[in-house]
Protein backbone atom coordinates (compact mmCIF):
# COMPACT_ATOMS: atom_id res chain seq x y z
CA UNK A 1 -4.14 9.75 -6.02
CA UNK A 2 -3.67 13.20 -5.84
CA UNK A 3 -4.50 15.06 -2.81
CA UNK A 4 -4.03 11.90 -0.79
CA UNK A 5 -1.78 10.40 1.28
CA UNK A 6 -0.33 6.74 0.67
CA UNK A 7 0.37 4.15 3.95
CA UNK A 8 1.14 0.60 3.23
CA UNK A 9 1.17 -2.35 5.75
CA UNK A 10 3.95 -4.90 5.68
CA UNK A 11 5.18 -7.85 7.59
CA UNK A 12 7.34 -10.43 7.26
CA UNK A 13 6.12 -14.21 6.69
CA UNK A 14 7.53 -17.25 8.45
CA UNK A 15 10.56 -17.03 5.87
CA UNK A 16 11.72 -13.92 6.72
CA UNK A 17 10.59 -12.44 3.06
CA UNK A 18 8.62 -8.85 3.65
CA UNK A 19 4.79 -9.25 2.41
CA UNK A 20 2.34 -6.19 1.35
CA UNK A 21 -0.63 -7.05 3.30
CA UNK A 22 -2.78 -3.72 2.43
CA UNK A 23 -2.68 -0.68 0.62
CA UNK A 24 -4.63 2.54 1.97
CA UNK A 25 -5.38 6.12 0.14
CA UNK A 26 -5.81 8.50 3.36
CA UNK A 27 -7.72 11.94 2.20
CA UNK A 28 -6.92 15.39 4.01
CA UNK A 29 -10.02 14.90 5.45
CA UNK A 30 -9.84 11.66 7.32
CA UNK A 31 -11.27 9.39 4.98
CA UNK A 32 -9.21 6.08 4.24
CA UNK A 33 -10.48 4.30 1.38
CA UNK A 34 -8.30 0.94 0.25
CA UNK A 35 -6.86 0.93 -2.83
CA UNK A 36 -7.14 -1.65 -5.85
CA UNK A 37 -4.11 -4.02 -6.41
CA UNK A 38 -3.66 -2.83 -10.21
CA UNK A 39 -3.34 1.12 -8.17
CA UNK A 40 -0.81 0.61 -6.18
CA UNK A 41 1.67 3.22 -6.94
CA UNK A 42 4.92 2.47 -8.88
CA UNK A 43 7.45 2.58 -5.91
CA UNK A 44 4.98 0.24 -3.81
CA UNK A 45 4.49 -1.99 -7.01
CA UNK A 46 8.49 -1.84 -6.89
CA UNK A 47 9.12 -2.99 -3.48
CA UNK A 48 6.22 -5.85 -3.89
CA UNK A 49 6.53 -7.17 -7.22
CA UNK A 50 4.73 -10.26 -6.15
């Protein structure tokens, strides 16, 4: 993911447990391009093990 920016997009289900509901890459230009469960990086794949 180099050169590009990370942003999540979390919530919290009826539980009260926090949920990863999407993963975006966001380019220096503009573009935002979702990103493939198995390249999430490490420290998102940390908070959201499930």
């Amino acid at each position: 993911m180099e050169g590009a920016f990370v942003l999540y997009v979390s919530g919290v289900d009826p539980n009260g447990q926090r949920v990863l509901i999407e993963v975006f890459r966001i380019y220096a230009h503009g573009r935002l391009e979702a990103v493939l469960v198995f390249e999430y990086p490490p420290p998102i794949r940390d908070l959201y093990p499930n």
